[in-house]
Each structure stands twice: as C-alpha cells, then as structure tokens.
N, C-alpha and C. Protein backbone atom coordinates (compact mmCIF):
# COMPACT_ATOMS: atom_id res chain seq x y z
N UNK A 1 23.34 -19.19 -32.89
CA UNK A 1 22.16 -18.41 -33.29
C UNK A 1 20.92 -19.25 -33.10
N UNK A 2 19.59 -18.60 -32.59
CA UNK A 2 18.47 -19.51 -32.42
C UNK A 2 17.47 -19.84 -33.59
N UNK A 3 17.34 -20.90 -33.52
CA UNK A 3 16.30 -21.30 -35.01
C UNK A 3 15.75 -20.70 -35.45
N UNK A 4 15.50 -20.39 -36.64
CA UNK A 4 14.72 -19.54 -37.08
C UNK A 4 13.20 -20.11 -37.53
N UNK A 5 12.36 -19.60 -36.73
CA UNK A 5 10.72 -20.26 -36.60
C UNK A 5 10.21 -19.46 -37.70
N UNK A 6 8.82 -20.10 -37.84
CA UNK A 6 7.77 -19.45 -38.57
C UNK A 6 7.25 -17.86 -38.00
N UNK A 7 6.40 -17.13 -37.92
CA UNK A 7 5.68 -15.99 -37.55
C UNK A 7 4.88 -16.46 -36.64
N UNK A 8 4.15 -17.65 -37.12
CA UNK A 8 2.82 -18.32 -36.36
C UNK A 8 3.62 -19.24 -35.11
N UNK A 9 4.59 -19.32 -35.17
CA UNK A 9 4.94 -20.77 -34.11
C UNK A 9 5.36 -19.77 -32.93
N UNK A 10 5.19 -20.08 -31.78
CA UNK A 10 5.39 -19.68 -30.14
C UNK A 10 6.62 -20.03 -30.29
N UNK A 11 7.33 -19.10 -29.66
CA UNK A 11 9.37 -19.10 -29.88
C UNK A 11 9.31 -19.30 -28.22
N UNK A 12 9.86 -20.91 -27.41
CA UNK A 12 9.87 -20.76 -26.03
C UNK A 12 11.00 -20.51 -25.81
N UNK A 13 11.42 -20.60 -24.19
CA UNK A 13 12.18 -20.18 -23.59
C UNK A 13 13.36 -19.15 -23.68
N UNK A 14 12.82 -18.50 -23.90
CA UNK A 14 13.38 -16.97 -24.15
C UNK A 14 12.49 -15.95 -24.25
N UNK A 15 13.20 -14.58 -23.23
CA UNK A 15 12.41 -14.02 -23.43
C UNK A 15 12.16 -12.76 -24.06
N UNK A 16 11.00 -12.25 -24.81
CA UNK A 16 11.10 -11.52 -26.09
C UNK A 16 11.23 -10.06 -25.61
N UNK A 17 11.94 -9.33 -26.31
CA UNK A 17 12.67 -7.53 -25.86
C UNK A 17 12.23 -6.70 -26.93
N UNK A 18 11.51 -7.10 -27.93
CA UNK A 18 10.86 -5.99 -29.21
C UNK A 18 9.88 -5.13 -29.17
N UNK A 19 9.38 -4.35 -29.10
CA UNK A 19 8.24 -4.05 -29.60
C UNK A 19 7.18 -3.61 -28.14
N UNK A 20 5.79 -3.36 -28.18
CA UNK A 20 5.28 -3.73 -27.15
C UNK A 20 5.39 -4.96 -26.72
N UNK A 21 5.62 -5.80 -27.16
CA UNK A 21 5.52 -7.48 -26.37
C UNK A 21 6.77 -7.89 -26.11
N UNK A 22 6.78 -7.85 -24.36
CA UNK A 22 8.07 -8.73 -23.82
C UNK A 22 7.51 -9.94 -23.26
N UNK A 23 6.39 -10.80 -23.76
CA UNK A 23 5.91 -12.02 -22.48
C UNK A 23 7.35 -12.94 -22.76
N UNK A 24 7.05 -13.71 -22.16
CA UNK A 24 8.03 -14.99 -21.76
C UNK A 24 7.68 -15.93 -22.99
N UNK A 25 6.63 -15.85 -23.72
CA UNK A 25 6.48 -17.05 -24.97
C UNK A 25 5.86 -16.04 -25.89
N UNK A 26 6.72 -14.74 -26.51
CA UNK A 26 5.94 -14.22 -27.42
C UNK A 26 6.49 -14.63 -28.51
N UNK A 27 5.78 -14.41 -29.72
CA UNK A 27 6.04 -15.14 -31.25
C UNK A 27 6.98 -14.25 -31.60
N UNK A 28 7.80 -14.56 -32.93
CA UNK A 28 8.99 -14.62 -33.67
C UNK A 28 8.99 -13.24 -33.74
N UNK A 29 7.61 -12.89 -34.38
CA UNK A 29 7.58 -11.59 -34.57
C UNK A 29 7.48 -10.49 -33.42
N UNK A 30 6.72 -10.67 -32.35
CA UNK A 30 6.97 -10.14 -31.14
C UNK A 30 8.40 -10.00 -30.75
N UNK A 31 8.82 -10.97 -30.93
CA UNK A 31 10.74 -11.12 -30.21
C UNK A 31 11.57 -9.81 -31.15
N UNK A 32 11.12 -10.03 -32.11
CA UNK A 32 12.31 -9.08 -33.03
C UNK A 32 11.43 -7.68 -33.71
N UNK A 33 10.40 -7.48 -32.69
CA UNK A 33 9.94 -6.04 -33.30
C UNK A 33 8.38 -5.75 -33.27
N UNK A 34 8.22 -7.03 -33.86
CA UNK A 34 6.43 -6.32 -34.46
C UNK A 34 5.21 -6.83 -33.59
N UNK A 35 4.87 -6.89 -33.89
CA UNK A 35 3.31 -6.66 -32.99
C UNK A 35 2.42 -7.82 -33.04
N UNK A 36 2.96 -9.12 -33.87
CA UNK A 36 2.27 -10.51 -34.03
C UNK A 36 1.06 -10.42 -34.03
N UNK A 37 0.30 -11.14 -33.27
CA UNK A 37 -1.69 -11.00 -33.71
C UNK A 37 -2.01 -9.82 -32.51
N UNK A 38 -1.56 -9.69 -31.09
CA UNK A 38 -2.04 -8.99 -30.67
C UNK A 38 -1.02 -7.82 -30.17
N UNK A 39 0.42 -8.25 -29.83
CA UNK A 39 1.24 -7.41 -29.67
C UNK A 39 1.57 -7.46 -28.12
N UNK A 40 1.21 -8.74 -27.57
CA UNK A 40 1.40 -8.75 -26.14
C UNK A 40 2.02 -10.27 -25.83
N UNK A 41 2.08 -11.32 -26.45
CA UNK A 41 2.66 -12.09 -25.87
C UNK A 41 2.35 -12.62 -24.23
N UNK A 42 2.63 -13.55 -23.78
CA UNK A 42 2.57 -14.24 -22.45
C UNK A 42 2.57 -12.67 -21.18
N UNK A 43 3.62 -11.99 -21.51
CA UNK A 43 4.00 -10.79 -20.58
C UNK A 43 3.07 -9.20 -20.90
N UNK A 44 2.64 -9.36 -21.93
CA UNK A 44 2.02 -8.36 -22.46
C UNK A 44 3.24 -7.38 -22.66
N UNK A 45 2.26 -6.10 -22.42
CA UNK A 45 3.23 -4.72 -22.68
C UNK A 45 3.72 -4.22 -21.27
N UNK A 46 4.39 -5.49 -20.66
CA UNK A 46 5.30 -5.22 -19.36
C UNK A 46 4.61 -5.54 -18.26
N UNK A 47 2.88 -6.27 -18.21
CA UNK A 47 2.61 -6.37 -17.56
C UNK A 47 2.00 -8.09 -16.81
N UNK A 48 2.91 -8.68 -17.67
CA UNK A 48 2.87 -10.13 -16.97
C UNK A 48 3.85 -10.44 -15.95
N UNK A 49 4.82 -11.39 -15.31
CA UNK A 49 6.02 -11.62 -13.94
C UNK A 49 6.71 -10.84 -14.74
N UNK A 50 7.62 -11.22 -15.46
CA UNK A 50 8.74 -10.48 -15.81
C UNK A 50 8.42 -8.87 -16.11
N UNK A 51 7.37 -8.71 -16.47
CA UNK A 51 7.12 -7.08 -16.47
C UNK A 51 6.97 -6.33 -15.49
N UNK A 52 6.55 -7.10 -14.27
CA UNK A 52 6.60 -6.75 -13.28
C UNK A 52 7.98 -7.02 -12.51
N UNK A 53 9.14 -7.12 -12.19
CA UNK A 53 9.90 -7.54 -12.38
C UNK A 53 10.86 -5.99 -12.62
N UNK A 54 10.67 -6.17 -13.93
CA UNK A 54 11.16 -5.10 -14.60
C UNK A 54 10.80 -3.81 -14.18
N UNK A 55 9.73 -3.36 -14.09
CA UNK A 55 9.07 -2.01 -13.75
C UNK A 55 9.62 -2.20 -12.46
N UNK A 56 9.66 -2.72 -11.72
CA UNK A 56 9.83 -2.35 -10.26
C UNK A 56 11.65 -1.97 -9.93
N UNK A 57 12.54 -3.22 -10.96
CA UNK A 57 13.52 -2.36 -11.34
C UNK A 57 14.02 -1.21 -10.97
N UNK A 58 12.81 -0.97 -12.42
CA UNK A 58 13.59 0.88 -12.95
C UNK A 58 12.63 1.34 -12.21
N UNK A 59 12.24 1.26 -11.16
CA UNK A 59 11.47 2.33 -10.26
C UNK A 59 13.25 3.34 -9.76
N UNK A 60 13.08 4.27 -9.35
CA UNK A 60 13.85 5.29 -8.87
C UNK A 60 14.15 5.43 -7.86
N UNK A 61 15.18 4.87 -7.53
CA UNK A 61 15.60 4.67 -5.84
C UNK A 61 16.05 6.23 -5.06
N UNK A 62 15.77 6.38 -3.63
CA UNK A 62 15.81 7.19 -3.50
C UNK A 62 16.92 7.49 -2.23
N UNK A 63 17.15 8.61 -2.39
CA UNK A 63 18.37 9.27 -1.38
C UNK A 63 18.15 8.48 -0.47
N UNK A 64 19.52 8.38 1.04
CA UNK A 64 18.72 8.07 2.25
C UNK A 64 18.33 9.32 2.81
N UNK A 65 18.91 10.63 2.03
CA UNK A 65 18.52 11.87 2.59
C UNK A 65 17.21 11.97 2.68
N UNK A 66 16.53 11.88 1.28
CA UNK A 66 15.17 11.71 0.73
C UNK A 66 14.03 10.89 1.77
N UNK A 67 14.88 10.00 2.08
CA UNK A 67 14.08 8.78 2.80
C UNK A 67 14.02 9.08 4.38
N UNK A 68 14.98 9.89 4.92
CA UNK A 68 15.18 10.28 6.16
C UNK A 68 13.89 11.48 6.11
N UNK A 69 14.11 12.37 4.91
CA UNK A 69 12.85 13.68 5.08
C UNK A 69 11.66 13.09 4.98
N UNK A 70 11.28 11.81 4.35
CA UNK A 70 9.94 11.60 4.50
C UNK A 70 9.50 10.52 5.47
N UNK A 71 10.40 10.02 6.36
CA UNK A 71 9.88 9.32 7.13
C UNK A 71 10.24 9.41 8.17
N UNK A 72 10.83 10.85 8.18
CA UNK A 72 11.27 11.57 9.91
C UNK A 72 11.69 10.79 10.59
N UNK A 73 12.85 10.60 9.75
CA UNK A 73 13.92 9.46 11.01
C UNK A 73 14.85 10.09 10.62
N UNK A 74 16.30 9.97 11.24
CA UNK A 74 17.73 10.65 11.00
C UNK A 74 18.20 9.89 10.25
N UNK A 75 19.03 10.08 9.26
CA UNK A 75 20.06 8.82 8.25
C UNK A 75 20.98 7.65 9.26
N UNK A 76 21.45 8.00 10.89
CA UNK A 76 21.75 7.27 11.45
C UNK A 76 20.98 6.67 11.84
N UNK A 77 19.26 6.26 12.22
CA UNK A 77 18.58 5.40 12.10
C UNK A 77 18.45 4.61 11.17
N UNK A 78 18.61 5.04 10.33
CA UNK A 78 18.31 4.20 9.38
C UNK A 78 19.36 3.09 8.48
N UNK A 79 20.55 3.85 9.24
CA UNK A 79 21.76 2.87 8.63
C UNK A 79 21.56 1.88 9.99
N UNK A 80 21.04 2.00 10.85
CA UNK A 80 21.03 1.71 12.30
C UNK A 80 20.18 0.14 12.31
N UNK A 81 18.92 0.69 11.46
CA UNK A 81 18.15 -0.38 11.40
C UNK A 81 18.60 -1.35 10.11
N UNK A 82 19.23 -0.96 9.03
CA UNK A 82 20.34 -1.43 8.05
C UNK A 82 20.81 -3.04 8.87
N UNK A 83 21.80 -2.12 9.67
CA UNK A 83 22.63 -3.06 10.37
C UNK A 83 21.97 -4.41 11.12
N UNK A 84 21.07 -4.01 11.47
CA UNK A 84 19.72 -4.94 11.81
C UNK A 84 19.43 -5.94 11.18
N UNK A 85 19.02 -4.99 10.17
CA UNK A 85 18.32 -5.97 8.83
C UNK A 85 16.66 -5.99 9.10
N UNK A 86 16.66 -4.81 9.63
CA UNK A 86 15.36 -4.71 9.22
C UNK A 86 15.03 -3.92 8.11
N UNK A 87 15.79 -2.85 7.46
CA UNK A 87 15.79 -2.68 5.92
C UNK A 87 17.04 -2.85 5.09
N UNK A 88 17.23 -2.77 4.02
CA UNK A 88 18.41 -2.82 3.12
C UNK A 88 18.41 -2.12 1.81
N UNK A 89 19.33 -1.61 1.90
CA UNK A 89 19.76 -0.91 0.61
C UNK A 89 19.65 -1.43 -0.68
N UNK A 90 18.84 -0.65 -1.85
CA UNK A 90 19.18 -0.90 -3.11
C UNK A 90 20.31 -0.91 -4.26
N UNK A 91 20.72 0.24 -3.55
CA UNK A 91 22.36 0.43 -4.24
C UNK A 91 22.66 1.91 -3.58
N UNK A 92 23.66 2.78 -4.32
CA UNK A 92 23.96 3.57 -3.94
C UNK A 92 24.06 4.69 -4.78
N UNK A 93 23.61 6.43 -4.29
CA UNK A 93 24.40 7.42 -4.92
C UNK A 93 25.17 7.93 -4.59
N UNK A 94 26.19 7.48 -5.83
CA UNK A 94 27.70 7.93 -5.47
C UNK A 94 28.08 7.25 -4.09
N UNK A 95 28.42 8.16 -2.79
CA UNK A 95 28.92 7.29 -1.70
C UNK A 95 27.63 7.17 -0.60
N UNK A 96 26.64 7.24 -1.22
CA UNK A 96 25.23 7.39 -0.27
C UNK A 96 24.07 6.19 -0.50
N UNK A 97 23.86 5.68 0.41
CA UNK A 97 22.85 4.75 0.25
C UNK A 97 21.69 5.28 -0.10
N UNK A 98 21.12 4.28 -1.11
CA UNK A 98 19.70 4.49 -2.25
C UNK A 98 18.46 3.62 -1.57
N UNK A 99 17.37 3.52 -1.63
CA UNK A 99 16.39 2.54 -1.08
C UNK A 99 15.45 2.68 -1.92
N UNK A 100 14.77 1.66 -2.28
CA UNK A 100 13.84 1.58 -2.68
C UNK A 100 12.51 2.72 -2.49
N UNK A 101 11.48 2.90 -2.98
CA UNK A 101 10.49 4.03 -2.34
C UNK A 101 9.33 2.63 -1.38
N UNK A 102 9.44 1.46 -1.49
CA UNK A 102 8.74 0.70 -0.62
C UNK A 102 9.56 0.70 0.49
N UNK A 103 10.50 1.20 1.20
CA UNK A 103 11.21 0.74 2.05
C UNK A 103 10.21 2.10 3.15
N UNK A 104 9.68 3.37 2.98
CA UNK A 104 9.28 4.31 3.53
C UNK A 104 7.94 3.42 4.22
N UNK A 105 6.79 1.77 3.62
CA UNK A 105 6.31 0.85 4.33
C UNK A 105 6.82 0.53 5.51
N UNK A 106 8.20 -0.36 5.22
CA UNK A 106 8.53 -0.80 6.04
C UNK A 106 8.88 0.16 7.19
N UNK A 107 9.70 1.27 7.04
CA UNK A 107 9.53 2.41 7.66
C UNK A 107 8.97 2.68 9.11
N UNK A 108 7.28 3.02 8.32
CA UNK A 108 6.47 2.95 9.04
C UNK A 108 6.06 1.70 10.19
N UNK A 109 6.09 0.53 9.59
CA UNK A 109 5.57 -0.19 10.00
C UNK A 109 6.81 -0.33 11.22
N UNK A 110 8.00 -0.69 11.42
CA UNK A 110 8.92 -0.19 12.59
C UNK A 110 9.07 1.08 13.46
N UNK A 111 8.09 2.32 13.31
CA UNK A 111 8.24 3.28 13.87
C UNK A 111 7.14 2.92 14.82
N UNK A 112 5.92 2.38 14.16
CA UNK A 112 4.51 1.98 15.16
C UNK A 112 4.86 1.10 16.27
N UNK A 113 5.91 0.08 15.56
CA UNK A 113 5.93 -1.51 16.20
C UNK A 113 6.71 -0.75 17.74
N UNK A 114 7.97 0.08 17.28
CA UNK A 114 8.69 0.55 18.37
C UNK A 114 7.91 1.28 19.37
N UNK A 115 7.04 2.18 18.64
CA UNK A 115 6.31 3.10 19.48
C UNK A 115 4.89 2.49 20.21
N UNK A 116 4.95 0.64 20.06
CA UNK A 116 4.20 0.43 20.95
C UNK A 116 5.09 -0.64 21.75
N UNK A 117 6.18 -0.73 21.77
CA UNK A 117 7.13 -0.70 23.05
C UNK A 117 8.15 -2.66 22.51
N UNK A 118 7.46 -2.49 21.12
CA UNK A 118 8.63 -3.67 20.40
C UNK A 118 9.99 -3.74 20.13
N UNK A 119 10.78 -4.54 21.04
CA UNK A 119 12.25 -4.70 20.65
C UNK A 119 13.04 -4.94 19.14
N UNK A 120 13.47 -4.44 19.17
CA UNK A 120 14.37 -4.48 17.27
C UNK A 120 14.60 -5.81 17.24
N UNK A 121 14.75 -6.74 17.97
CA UNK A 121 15.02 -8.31 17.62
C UNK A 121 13.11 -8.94 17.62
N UNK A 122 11.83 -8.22 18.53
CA UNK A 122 10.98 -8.71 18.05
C UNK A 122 10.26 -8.22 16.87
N UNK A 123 10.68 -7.02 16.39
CA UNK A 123 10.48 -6.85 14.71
C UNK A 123 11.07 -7.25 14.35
N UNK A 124 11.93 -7.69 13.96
CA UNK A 124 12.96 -8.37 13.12
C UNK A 124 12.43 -9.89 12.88
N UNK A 125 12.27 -10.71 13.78
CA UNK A 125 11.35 -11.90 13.34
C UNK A 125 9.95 -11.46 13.38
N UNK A 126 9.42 -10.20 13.81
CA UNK A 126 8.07 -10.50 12.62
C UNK A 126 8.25 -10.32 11.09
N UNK A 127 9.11 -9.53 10.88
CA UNK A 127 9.30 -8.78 9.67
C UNK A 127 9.49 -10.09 8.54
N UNK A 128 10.29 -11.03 8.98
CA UNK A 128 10.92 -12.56 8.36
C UNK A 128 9.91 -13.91 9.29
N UNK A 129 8.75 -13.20 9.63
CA UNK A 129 7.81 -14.31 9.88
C UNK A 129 7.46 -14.86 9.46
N UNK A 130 6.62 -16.66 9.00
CA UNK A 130 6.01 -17.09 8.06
C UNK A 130 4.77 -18.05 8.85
N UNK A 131 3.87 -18.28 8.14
CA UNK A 131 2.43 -18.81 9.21
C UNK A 131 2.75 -19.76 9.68
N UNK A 132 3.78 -20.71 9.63
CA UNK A 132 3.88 -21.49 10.49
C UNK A 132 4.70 -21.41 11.63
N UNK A 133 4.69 -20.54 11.91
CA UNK A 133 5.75 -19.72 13.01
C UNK A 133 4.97 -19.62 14.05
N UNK A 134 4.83 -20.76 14.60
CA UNK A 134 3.60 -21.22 15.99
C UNK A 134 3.80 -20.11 17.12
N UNK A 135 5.25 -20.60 17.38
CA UNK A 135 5.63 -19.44 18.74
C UNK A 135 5.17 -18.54 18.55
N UNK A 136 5.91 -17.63 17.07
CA UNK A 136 5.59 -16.08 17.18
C UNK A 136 3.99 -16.09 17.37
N UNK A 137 3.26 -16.65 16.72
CA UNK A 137 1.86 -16.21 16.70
C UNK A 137 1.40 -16.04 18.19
N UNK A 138 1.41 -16.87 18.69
CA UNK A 138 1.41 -17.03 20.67
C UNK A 138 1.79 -15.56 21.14
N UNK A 139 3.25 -15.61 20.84
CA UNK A 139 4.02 -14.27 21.28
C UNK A 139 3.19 -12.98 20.41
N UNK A 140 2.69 -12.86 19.35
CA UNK A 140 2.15 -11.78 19.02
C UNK A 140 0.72 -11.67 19.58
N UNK A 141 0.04 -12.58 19.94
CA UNK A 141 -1.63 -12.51 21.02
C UNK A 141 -1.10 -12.10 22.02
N UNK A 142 0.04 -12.66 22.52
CA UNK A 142 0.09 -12.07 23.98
C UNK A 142 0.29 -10.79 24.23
N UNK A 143 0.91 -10.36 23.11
CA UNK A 143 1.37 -8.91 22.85
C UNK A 143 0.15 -7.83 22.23
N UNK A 144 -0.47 -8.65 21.80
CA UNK A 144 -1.80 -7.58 21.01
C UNK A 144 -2.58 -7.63 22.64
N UNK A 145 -2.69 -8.46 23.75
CA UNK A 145 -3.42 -8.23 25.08
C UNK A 145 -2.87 -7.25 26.07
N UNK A 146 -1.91 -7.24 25.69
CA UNK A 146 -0.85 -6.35 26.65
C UNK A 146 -0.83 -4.67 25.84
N UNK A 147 -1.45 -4.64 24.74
CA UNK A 147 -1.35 -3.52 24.09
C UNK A 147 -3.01 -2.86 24.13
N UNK A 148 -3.92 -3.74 24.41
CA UNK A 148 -5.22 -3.37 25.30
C UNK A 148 -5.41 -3.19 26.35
N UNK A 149 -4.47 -3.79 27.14
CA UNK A 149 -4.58 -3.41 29.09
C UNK A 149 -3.67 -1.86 28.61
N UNK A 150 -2.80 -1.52 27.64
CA UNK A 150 -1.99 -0.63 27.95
C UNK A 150 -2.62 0.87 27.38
N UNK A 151 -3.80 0.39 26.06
CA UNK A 151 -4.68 1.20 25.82
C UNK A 151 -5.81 1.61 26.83
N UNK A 152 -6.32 0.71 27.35
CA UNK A 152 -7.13 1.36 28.53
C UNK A 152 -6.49 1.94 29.18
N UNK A 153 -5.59 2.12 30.01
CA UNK A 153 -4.86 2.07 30.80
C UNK A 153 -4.93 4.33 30.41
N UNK A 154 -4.20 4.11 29.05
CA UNK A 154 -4.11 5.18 28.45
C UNK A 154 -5.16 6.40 28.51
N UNK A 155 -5.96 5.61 27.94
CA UNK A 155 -7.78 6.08 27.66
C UNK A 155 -8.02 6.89 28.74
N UNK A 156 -7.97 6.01 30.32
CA UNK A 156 -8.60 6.77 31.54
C UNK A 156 -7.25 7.67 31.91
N UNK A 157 -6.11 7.64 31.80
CA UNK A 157 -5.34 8.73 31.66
C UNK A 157 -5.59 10.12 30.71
N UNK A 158 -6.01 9.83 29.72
CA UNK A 158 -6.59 10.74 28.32
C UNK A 158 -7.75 11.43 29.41
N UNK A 159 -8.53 11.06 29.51
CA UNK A 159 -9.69 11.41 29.82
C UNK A 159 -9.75 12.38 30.90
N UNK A 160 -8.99 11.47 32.20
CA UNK A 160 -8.86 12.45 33.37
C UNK A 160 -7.65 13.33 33.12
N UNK A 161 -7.27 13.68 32.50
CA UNK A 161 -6.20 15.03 31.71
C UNK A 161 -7.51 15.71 31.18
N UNK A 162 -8.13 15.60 30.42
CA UNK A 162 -9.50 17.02 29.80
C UNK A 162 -10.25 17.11 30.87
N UNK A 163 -10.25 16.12 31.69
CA UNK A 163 -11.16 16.91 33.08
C UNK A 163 -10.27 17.74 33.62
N UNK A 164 -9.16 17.53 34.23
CA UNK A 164 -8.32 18.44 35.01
C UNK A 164 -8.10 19.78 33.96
N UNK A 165 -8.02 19.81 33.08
CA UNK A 165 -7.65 20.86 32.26
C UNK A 165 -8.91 22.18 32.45
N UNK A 166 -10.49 21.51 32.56
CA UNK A 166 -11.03 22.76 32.63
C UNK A 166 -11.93 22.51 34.19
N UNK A 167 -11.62 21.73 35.16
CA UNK A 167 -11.95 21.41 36.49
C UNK A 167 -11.46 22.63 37.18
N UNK A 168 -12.43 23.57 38.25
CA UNK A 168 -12.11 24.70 39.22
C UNK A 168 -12.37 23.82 40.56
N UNK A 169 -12.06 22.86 40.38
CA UNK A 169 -12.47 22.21 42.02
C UNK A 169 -10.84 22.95 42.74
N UNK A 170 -11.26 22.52 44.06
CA UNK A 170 -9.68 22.98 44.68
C UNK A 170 -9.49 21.65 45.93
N UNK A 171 -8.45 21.04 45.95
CA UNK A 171 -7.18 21.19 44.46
C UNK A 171 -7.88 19.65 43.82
N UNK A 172 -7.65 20.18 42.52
CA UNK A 172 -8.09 18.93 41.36
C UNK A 172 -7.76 18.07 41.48
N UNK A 173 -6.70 17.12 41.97
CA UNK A 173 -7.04 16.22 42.29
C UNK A 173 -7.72 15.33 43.28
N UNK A 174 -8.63 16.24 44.11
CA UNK A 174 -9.82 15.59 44.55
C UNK A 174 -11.21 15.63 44.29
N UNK A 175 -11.19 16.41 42.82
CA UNK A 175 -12.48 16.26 42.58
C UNK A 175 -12.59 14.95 41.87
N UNK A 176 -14.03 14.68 42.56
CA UNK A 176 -14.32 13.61 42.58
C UNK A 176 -14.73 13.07 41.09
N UNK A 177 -15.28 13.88 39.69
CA UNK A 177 -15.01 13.53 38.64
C UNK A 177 -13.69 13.23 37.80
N UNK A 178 -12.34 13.98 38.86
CA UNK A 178 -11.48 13.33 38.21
C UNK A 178 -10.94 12.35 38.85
N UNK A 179 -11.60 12.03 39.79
CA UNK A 179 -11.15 10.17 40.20
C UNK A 179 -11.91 9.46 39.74
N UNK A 180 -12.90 9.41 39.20
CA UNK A 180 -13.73 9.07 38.29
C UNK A 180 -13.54 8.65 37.33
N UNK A 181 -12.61 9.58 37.00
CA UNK A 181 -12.24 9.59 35.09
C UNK A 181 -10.26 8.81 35.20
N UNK A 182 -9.67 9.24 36.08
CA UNK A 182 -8.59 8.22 36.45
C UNK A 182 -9.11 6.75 36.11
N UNK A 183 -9.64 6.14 37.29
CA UNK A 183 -10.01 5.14 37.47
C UNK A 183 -9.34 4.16 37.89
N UNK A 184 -8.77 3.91 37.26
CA UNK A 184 -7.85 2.68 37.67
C UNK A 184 -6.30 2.86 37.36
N UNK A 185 -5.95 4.05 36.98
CA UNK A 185 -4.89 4.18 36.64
C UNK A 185 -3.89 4.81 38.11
N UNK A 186 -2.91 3.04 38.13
CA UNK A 186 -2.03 3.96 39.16
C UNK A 186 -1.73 5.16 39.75
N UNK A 187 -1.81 5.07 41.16
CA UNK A 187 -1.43 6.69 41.76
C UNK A 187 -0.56 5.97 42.01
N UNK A 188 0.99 7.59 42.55
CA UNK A 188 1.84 7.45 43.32
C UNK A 188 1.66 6.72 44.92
N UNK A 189 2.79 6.24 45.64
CA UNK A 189 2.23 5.59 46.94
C UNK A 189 3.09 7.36 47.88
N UNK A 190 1.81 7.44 48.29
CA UNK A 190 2.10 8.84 49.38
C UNK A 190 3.10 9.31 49.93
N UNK A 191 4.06 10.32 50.08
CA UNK A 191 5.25 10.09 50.75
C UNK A 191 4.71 10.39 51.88
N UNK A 192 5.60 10.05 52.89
CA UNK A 192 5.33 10.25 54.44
C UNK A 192 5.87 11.69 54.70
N UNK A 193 4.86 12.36 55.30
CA UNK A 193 5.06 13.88 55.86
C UNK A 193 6.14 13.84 57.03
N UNK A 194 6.95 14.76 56.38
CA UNK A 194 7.77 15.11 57.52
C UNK A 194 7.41 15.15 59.46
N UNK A 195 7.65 15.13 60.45
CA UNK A 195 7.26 15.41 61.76
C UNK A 195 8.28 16.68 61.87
C-alpha cells in the first residue's frame, strides 16, 4: 500500500485517476477524489501528456468500411497499403479492421503523393522520414522540379483544350491560337501517308 501523505504534500510518481484531476503529480486529495486547491494537478482535467494520451485512446476507431466510404478507396486498398506499412490498424471489429479517424490524413496524403506519379516505396520513406535524411531531401527537390516541368507542361495542355472546345477554325488543329496555346507540349511524330 502507498504512504499515506498529508493533503498539502505532492504524491509523485503515480498517476492520479479521481476526480477532475488526473496530472502526473496531483495531491493526495486529487488522487483519491477531491478537488485539492485547484482540481487539476500537473495533467489537469485530461489535458496535460497523459491526458492527451488518453483522449486520443478513447477516440472511436472506425470501420475499414467507414474509412473506405470516406476516403474513396476500396477496403482492398487499403489492406493493400496495410501490407506496405504505409497505414496500420488500430484494432479490430469483430473480424474487420478498425483505424484510427487520423489515418483518413494519411489517406489523403498517399492518394496526392500517388496521383502525382510517387512509388509506394517512395512514400513509404517519406512517410518514416526524419531531417536528417540528406538523400531524401535531394530526392524530394528533384521531384518537386519534375512536378513543375510536369505542371506546365499540363497548363498549356489545359489551355489549348478551352481553345479547341469553342475554336470554328477548320480543322482546329491549325488554328493558329491553338498552337499558340499548345506551345510546347509534344505533338505526335507524323505518320507517313500511304503512296
């Protein structure tokens, strides 16, 4: 059994479960119920580490059904990227994997990375990156330059598409505003006309 302190003396290393006050050094009286001078202790009313901690806990994990409808991916993606390790399961309902509601972040942040043409092994070490990770940083400039030649690139494609769309030249692709608005974006190389 642990000593039994005064009211006034700080009860350490343990941490207190009574009352509003769970901090990590709340008094005697905090620990076993009452409300001591202010009723918050080191942790307050759940909101020092361990309260945080805690709340995030009992946050409410959610279906992968749940998690598939809101982040418009199929449940086999997502066991897919599992296997990866680019996300992981919180536990389970019943025979169904549960996730966290932060995992719909990470989510996102792999649907962009893919959809700007990133391999599941180069998310995967960004995801477990840390600043001293010289290479990656290199490898991610080179990749943020290659994702501006690929946005322009885009742009004058964007562009000369709304010209052609309301252009009466004949035939559109020689009017000369929509080579204009192309620009630099690759043409096909000509096939050779039959004789």
């Amino acid at each position: 059994m642990p000593e039994r302190r005064t009211g006034s003396e700080p009860y350490q290393g343990e941490v207190g479960t009574g009352g509003a006050g769970t901090g990590a050094a709340g008094t005697d009286e905090t620990r076993m119920g009452g409300t001591g001078t202010d009723g918050t202790g080191a942790g307050g009313a759940g909101t020092g580490e361990a309260g945080t901690d805690e709340t995030r806990m009992d946050e409410p994990l959610l279906d992968i059904g749940e998690v598939a409808r809101r982040s418009g991916l199929a449940p086999s993606a997502l066991r897919f990227y599992e296997k990866k390790g680019l996300v992981e399961a919180a536990g389970r309902h019943g025979l169904r994997r549960a996730y966290r509601p932060d995992v719909l972040e990470r989510l996102a942040l792999i649907t962009c990375a893919r959809g700007a043409g990133l391999s599941i092994a180069e998310i995967h070490r960004f995801l477990v990156a840390r600043p001293s990770d010289a290479d990656l940083r290199a490898g991610m400039t080179a990749r943020a330059d290659d994702l501006d030649a690929q946005i322009d690139r885009l742009t004058r494609l964007r562009d000369s598409m709304r010209h052609a769309a309301v252009c009466t030249h004949e035939p559109i692709v020689d009017c000369p505003d929509f080579k204009r608005a192309v620009g630099g974006v690759p043409t096909a190389t000509p096939r050779p006309t039959s004789t």
